[in-house]
Protein backbone atom coordinates (compact mmCIF):
# COMPACT_ATOMS: atom_id res chain seq x y z
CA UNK A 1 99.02 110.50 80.21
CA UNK A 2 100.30 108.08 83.08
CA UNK A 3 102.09 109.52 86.01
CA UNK A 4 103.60 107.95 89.06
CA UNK A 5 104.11 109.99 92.19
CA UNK A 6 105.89 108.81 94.84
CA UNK A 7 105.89 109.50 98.99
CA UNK A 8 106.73 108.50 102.09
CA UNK A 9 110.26 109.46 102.08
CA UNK A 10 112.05 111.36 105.03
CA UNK A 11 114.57 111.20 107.78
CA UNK A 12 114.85 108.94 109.91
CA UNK A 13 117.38 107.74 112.62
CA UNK A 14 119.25 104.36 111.81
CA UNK A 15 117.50 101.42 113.26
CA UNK A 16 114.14 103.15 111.94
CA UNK A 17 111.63 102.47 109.55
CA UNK A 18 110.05 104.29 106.45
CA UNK A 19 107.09 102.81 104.26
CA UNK A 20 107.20 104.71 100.53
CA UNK A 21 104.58 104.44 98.47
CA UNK A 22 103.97 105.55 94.60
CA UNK A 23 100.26 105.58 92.75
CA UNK A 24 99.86 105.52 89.41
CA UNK A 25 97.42 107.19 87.47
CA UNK A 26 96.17 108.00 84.16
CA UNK A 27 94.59 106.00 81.25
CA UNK A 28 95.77 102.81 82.48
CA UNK A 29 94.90 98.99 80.99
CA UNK A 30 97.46 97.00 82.93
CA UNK A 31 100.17 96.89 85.12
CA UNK A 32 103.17 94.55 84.98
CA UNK A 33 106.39 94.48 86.46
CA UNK A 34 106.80 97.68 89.38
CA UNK A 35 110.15 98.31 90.48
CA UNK A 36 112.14 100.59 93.10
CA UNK A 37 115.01 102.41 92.79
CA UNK A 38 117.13 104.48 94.61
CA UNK A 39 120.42 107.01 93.53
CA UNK A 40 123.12 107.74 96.30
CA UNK A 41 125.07 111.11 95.70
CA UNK A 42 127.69 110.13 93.24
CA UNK A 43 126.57 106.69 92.46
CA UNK A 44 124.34 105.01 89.73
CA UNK A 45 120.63 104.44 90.04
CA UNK A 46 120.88 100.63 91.14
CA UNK A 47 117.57 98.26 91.27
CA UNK A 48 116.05 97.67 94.84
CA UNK A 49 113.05 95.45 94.46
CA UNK A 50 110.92 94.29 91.71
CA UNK A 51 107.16 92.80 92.39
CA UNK A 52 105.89 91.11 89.04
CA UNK A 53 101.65 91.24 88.34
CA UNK A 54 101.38 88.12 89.95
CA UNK A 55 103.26 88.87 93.48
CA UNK A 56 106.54 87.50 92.60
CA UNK A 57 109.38 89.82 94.77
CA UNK A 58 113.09 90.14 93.96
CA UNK A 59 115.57 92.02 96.04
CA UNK A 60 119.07 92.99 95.92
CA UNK A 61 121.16 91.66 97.99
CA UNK A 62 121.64 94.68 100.55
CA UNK A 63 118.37 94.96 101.17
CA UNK A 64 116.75 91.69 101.95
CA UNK A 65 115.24 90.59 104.72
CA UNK A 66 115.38 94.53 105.82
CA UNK A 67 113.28 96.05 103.00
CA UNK A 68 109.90 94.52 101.75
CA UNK A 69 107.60 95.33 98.25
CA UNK A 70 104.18 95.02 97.73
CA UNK A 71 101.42 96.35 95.57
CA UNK A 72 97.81 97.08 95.94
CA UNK A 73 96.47 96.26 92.17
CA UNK A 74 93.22 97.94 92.79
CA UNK A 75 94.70 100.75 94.05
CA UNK A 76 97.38 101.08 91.09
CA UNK A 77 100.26 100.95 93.92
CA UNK A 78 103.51 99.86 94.86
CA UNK A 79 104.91 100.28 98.54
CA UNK A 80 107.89 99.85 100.05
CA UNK A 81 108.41 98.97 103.74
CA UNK A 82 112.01 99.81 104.40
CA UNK A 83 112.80 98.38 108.30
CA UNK A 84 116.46 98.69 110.16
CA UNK A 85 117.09 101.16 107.71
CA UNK A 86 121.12 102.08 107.78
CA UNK A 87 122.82 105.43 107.02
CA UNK A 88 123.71 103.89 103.49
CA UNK A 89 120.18 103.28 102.79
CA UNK A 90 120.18 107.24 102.00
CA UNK A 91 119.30 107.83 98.58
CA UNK A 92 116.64 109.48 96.47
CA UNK A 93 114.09 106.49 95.62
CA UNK A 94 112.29 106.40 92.06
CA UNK A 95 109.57 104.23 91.88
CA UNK A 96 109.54 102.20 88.46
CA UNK A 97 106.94 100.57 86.13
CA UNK A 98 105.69 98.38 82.93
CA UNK A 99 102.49 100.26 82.16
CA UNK A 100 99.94 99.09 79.25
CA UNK A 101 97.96 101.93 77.67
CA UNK A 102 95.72 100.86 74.98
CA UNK A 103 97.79 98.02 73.38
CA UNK A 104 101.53 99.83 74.19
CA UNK A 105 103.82 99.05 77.21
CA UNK A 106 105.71 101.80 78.15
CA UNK A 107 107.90 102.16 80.87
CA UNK A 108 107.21 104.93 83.15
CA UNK A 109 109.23 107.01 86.49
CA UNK A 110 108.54 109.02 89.07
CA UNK A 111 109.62 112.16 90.31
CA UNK A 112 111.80 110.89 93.23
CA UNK A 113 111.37 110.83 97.12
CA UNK A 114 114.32 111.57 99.09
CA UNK A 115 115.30 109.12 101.97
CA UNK A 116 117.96 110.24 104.83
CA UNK A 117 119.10 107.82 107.58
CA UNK A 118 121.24 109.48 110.36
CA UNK A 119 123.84 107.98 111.93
């Protein structure tokens, strides 16, 4: 069974930083694409970031050249370094990923970690 757990979130005042993180664990063969997330109150989940096996980054367009991925391939993990983080930067942020098991890619969440930026 694979699980991803995510941390790191918080509140923090705008103008502030947060770095999330989310492991993943279980009976793991390979890792490909890990994504982020996030879900404002009332809104759709929408894509943040996206950091292929072999380091390639997207972004959407509200959060580049604030927010930054990266992963730690030994380590099974994805963070996020979220800088000059604005008030609508709050959201709950799921942490997202291709995971091969045996010979099956599944895709895989996590639980969630809420992020608050105060005004």
């Amino acid at each position: 069974q694979v699980q991803l757990v995510e941390s790191g979130g918080g509140l923090v005042q705008a103008g502030g930083s947060l770095r999330l993180s989310c492991v993943a664990s279980g009976s793991i063969f390979k890792i490909n694409a890990m994504n982020w997330y996030r879900q404002a109150p009332g809104k759709q989940r929408e894509l943040v970031a996206t950091i292929f096996s072999g380091g390639t980054t997207t972004y959407a367009d509200s959060v580049k050249g604030r927010f930054t991925i990266s992963r730690d391939n030994a380590k099974n993990t994805v963070y996020l370094q979220m800088n000059s983080l604005k008030p609508e930067d709050t959201a709950v942020y799921y942490c997202n990923a291709d995971i091969v098991t045996s010979s099956v890619s599944t895709n895989y969440w996590g639980q969630g970690t809420q992020v608050t930026v105060s005004s």
